[in-house]
PDB file of N, CA and C in Angstrom:
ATOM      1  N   UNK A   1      52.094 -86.873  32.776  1.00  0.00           N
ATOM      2  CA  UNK A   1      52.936 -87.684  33.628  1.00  0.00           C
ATOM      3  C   UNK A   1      53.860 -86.736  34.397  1.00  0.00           C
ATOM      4  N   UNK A   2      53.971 -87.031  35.651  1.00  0.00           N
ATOM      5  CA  UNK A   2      54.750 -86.182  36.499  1.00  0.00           C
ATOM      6  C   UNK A   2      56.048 -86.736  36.469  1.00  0.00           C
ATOM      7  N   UNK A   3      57.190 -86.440  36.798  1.00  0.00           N
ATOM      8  CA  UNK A   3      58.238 -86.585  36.895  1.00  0.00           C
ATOM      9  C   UNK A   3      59.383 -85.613  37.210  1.00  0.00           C
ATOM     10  N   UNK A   4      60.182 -86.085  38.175  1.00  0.00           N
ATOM     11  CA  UNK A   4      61.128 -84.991  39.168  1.00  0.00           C
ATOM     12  C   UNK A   4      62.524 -85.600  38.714  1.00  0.00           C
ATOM     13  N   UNK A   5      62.949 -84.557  38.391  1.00  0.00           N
ATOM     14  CA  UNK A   5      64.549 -84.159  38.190  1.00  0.00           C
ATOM     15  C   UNK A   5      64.993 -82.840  38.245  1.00  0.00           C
ATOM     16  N   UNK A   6      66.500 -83.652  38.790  1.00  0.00           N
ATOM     17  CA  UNK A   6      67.318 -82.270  39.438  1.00  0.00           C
ATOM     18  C   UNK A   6      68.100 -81.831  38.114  1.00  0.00           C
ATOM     19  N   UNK A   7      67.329 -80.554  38.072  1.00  0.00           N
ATOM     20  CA  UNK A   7      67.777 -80.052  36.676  1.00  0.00           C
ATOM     21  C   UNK A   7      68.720 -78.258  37.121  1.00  0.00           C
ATOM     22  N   UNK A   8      69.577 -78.334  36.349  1.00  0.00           N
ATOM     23  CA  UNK A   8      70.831 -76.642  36.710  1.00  0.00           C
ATOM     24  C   UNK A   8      69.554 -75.406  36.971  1.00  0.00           C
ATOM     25  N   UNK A   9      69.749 -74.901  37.911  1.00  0.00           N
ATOM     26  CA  UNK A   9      68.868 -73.740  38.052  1.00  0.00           C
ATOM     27  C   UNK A   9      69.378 -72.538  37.188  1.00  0.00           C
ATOM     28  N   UNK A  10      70.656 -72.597  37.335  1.00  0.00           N
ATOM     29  CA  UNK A  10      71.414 -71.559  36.376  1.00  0.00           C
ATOM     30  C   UNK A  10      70.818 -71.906  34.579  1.00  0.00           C
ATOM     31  N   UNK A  11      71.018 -72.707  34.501  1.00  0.00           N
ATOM     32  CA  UNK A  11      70.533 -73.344  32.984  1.00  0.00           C
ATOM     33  C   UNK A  11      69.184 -73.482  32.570  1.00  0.00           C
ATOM     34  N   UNK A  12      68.404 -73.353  33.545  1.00  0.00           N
ATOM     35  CA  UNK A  12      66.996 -73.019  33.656  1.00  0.00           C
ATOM     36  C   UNK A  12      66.761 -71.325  33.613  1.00  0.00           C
ATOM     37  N   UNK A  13      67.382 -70.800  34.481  1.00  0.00           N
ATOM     38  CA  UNK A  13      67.132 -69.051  34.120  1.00  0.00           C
ATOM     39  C   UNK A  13      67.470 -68.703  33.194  1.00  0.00           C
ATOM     40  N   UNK A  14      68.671 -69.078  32.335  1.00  0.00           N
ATOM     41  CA  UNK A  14      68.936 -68.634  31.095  1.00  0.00           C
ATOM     42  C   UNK A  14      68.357 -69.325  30.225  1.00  0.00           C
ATOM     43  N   UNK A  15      67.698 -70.348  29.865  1.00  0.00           N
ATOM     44  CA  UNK A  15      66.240 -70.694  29.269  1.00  0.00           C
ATOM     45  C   UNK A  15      65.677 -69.678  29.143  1.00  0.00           C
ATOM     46  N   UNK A  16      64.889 -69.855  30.485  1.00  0.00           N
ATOM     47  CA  UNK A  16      63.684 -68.704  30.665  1.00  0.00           C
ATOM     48  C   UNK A  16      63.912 -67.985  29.992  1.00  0.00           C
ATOM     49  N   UNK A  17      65.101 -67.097  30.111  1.00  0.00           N
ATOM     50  CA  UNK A  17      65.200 -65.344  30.274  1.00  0.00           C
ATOM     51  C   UNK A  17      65.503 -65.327  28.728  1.00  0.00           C
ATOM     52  N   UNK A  18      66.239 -66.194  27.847  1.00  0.00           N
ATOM     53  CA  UNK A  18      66.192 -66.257  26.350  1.00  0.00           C
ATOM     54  C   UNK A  18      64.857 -66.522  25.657  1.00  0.00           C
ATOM     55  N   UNK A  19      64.418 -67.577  26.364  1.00  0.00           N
ATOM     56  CA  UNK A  19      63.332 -67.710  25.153  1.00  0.00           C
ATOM     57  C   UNK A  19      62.324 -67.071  25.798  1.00  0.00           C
ATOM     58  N   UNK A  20      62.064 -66.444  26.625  1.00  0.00           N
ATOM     59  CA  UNK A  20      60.617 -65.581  26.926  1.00  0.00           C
ATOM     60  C   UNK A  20      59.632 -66.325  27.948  1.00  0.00           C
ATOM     61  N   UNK A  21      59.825 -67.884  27.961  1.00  0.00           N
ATOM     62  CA  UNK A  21      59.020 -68.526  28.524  1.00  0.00           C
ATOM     63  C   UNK A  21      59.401 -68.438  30.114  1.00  0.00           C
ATOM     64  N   UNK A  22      58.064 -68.476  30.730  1.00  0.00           N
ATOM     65  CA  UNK A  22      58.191 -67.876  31.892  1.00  0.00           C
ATOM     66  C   UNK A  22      57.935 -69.161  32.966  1.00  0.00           C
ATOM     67  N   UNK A  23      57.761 -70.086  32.799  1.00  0.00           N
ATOM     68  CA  UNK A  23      57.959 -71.536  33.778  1.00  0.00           C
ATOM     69  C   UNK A  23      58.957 -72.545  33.251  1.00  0.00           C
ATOM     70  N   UNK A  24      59.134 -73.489  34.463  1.00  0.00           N
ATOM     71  CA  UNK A  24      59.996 -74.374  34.005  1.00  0.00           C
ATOM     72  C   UNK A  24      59.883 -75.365  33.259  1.00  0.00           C
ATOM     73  N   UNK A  25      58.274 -76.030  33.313  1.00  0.00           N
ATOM     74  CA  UNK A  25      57.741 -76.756  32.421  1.00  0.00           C
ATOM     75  C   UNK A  25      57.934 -76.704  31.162  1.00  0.00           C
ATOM     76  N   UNK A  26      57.518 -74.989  30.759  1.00  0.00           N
ATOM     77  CA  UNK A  26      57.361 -75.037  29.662  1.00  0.00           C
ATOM     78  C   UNK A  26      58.501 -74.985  29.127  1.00  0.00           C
ATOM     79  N   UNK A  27      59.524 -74.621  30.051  1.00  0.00           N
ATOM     80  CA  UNK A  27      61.398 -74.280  29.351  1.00  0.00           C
ATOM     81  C   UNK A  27      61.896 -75.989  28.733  1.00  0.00           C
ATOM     82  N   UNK A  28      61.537 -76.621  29.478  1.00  0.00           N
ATOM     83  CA  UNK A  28      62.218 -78.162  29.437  1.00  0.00           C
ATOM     84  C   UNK A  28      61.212 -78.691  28.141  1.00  0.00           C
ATOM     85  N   UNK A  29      60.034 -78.363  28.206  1.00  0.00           N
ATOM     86  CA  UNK A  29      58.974 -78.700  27.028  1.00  0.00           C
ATOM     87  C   UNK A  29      59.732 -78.359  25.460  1.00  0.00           C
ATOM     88  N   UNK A  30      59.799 -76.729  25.661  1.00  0.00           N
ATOM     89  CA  UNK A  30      60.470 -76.322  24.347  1.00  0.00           C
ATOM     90  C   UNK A  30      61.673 -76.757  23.983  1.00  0.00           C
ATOM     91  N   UNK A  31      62.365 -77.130  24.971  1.00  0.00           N
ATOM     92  CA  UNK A  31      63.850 -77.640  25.271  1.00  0.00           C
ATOM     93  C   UNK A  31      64.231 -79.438  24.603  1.00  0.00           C
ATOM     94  N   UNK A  32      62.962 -79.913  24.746  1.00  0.00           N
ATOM     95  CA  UNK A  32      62.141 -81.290  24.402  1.00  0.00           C
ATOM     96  C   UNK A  32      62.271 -81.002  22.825  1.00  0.00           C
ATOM     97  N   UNK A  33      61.137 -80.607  22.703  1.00  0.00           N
ATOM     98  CA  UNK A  33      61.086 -80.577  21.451  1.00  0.00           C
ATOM     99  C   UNK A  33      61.893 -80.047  20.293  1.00  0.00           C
ATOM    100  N   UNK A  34      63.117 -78.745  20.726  1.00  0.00           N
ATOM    101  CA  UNK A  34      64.086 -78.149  19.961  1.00  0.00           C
ATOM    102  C   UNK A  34      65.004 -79.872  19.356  1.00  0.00           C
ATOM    103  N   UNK A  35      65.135 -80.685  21.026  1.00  0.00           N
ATOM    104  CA  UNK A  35      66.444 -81.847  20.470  1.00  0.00           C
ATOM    105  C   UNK A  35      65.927 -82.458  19.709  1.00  0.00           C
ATOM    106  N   UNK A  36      64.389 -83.081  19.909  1.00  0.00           N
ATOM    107  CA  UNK A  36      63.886 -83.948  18.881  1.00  0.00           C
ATOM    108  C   UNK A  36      63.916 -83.010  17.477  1.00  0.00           C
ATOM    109  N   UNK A  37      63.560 -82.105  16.989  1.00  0.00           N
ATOM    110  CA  UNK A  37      63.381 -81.273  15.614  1.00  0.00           C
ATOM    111  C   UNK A  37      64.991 -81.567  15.589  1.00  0.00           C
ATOM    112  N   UNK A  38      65.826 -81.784  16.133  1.00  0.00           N
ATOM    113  CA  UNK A  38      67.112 -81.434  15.359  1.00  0.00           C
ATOM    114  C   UNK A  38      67.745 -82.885  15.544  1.00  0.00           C
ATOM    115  N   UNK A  39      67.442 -83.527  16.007  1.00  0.00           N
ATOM    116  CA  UNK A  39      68.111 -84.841  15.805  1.00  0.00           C
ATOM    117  C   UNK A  39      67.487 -85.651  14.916  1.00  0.00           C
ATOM    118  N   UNK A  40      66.197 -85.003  14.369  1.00  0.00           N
ATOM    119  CA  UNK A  40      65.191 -85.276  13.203  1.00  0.00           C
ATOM    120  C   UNK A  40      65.926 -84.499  11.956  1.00  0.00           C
ATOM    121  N   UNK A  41      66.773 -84.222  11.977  1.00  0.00           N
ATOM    122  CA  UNK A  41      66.991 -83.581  10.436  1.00  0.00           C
ATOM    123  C   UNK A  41      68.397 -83.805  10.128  1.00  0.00           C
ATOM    124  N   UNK A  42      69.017 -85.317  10.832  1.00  0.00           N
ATOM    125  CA  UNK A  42      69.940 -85.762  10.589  1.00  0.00           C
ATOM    126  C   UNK A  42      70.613 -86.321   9.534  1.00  0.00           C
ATOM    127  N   UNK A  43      69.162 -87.307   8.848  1.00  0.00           N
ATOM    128  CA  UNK A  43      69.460 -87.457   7.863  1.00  0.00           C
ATOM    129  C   UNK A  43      69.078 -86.609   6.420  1.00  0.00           C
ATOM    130  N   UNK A  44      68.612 -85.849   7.023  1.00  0.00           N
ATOM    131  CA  UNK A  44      68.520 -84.799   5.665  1.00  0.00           C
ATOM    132  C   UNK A  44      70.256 -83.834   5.759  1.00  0.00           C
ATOM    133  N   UNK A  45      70.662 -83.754   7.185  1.00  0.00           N
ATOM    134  CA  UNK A  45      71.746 -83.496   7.337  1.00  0.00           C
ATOM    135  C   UNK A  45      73.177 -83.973   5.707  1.00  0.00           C
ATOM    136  N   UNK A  46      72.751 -85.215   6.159  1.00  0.00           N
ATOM    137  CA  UNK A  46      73.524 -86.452   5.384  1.00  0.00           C
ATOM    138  C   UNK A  46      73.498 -86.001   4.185  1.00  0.00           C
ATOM    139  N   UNK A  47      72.909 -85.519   3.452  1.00  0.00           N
ATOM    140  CA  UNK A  47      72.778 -85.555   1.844  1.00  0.00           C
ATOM    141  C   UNK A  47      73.082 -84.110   1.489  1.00  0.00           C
ATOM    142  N   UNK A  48      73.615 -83.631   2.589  1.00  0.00           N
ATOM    143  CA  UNK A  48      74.179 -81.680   2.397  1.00  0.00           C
ATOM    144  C   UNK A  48      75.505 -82.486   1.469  1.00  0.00           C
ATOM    145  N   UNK A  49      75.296 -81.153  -0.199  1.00  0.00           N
ATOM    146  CA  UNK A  49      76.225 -81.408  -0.968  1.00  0.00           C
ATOM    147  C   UNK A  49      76.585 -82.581  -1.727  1.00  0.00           C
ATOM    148  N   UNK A  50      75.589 -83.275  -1.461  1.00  0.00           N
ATOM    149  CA  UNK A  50      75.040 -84.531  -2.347  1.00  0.00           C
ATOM    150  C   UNK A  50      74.447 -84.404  -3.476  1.00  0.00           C
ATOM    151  N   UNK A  51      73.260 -83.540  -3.370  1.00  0.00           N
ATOM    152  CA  UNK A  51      72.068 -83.791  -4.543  1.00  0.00           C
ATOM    153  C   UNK A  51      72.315 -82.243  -5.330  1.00  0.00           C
ATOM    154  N   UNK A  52      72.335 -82.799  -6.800  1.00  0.00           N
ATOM    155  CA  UNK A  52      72.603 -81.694  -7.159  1.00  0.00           C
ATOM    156  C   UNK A  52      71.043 -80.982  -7.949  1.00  0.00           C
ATOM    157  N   UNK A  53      70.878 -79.699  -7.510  1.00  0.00           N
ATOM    158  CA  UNK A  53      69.605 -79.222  -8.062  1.00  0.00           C
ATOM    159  C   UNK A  53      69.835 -78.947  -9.524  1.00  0.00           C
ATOM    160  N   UNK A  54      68.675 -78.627 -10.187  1.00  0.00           N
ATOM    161  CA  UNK A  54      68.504 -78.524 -11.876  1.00  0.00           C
ATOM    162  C   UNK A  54      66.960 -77.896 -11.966  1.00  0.00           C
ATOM    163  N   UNK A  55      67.229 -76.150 -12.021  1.00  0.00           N
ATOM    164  CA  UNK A  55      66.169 -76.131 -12.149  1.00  0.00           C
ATOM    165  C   UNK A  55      66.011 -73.956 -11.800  1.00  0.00           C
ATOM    166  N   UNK A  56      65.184 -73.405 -11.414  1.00  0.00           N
ATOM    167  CA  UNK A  56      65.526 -72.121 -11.338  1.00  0.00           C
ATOM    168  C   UNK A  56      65.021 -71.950  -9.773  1.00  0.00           C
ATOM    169  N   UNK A  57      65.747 -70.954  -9.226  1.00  0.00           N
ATOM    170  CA  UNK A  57      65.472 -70.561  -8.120  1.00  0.00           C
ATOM    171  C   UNK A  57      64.758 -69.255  -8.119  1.00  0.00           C
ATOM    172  N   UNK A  58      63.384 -68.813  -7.591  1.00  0.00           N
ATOM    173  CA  UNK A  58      62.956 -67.729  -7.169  1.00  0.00           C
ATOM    174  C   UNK A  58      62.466 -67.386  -5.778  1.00  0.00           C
ATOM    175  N   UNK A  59      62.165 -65.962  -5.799  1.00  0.00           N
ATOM    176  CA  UNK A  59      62.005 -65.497  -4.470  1.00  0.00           C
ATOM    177  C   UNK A  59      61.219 -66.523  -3.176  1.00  0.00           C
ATOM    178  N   UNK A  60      60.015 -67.217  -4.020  1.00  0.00           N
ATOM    179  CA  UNK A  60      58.948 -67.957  -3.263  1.00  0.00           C
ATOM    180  C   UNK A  60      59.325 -69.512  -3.264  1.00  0.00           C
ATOM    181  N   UNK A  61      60.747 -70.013  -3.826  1.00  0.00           N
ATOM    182  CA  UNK A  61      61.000 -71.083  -4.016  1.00  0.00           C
ATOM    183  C   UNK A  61      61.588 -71.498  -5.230  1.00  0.00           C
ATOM    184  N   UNK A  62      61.252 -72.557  -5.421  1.00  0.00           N
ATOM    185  CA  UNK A  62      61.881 -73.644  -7.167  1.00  0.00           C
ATOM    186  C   UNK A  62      61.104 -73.801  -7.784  1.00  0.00           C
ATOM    187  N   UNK A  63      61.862 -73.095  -8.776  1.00  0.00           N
ATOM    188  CA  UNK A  63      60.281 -73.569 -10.169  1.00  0.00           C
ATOM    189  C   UNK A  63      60.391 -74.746 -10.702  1.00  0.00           C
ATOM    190  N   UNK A  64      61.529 -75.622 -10.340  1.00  0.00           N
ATOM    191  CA  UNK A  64      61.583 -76.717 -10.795  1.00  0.00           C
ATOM    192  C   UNK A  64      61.890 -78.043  -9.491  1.00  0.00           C
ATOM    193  N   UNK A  65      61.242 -79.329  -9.768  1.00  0.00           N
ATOM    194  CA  UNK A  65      62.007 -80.097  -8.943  1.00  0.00           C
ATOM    195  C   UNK A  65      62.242 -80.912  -9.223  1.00  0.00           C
ATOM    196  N   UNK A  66      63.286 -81.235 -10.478  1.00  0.00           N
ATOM    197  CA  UNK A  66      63.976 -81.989 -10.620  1.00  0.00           C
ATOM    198  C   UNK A  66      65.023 -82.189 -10.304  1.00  0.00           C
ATOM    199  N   UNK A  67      65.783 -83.127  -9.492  1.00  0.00           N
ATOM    200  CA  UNK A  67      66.922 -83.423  -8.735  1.00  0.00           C
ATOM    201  C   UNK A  67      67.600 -84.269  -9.331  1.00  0.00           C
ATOM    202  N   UNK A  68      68.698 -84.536  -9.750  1.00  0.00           N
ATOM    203  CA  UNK A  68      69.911 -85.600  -9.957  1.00  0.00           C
ATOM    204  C   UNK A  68      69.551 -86.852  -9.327  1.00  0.00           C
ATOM    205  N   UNK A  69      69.313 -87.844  -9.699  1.00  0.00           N
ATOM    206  CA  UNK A  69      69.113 -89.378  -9.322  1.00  0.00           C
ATOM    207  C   UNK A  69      67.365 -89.416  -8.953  1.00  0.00           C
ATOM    208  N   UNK A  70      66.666 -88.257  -9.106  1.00  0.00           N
ATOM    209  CA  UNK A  70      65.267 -88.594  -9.023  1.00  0.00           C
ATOM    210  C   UNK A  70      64.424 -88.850 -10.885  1.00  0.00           C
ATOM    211  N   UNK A  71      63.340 -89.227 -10.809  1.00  0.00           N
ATOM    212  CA  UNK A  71      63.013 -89.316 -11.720  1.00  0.00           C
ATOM    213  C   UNK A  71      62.250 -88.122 -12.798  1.00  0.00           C
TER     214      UNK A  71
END
Protein backbone atom coordinates (compact mmCIF):
# COMPACT_ATOMS: atom_id res chain seq x y z
CA UNK A 1 0.00 0.00 0.00
CA UNK A 2 1.32 3.33 -0.97
CA UNK A 3 0.95 6.15 1.13
CA UNK A 4 2.43 9.87 1.31
CA UNK A 5 3.39 11.76 4.29
CA UNK A 6 5.23 14.71 5.13
CA UNK A 7 7.65 13.25 7.32
CA UNK A 8 11.10 15.65 9.14
CA UNK A 9 13.86 15.22 6.64
CA UNK A 10 16.20 16.04 9.45
CA UNK A 11 14.66 13.03 11.45
CA UNK A 12 14.87 10.89 8.54
CA UNK A 13 18.79 11.45 8.04
CA UNK A 14 19.46 10.75 11.45
CA UNK A 15 17.49 7.45 11.09
CA UNK A 16 19.33 6.59 8.21
CA UNK A 17 22.74 7.56 9.30
CA UNK A 18 22.13 5.61 12.91
CA UNK A 19 20.72 2.64 11.94
CA UNK A 20 22.67 1.92 8.67
CA UNK A 21 19.58 1.72 6.61
CA UNK A 22 19.97 3.41 3.53
CA UNK A 23 16.18 4.38 2.23
CA UNK A 24 13.37 5.93 3.63
CA UNK A 25 11.07 3.12 3.42
CA UNK A 26 12.98 1.03 5.07
CA UNK A 27 13.83 3.82 7.99
CA UNK A 28 9.96 4.34 8.73
CA UNK A 29 9.55 0.30 8.34
CA UNK A 30 12.14 -0.33 11.16
CA UNK A 31 10.82 2.74 12.86
CA UNK A 32 7.21 0.76 12.58
CA UNK A 33 8.12 -1.99 13.98
CA UNK A 34 10.70 -0.70 16.94
CA UNK A 35 7.02 1.24 18.41
CA UNK A 36 4.99 -1.79 17.98
CA UNK A 37 7.89 -4.27 19.85
CA UNK A 38 7.81 -1.71 22.58
CA UNK A 39 4.40 -0.80 23.15
CA UNK A 40 4.11 -4.72 23.11
CA UNK A 41 6.03 -5.21 26.24
CA UNK A 42 3.90 -3.01 28.27
CA UNK A 43 2.39 -5.27 30.06
CA UNK A 44 5.19 -7.36 30.86
CA UNK A 45 6.42 -3.80 31.73
CA UNK A 46 3.65 -3.93 34.56
CA UNK A 47 4.79 -6.84 36.59
CA UNK A 48 8.64 -5.29 36.88
CA UNK A 49 9.19 -6.05 40.71
CA UNK A 50 6.15 -7.97 41.13
CA UNK A 51 7.00 -11.62 40.67
CA UNK A 52 9.29 -12.92 42.81
CA UNK A 53 11.77 -15.64 41.28
CA UNK A 54 12.72 -19.01 43.29
CA UNK A 55 15.09 -20.82 41.75
CA UNK A 56 19.02 -20.60 40.45
CA UNK A 57 20.34 -18.41 37.96
CA UNK A 58 23.05 -19.51 35.37
CA UNK A 59 25.06 -18.30 32.60
CA UNK A 60 22.47 -19.82 29.81
CA UNK A 61 19.44 -18.94 31.96
CA UNK A 62 17.13 -20.51 35.03
CA UNK A 63 17.40 -23.72 36.14
CA UNK A 64 14.33 -23.30 37.69
CA UNK A 65 10.83 -21.86 36.84
CA UNK A 66 9.10 -21.61 39.52
CA UNK A 67 7.58 -18.22 40.23
CA UNK A 68 5.55 -16.93 43.30
CA UNK A 69 1.73 -17.23 42.54
CA UNK A 70 2.42 -19.82 39.66
CA UNK A 71 1.85 -23.33 40.16
Amino acid sequence: MKTTRDIDESLLRKAMRLSGIRNKKGVVEAALRLLIEVHGQTSIRRLRGTVRWEGEETGKGMTSSRVEGSP
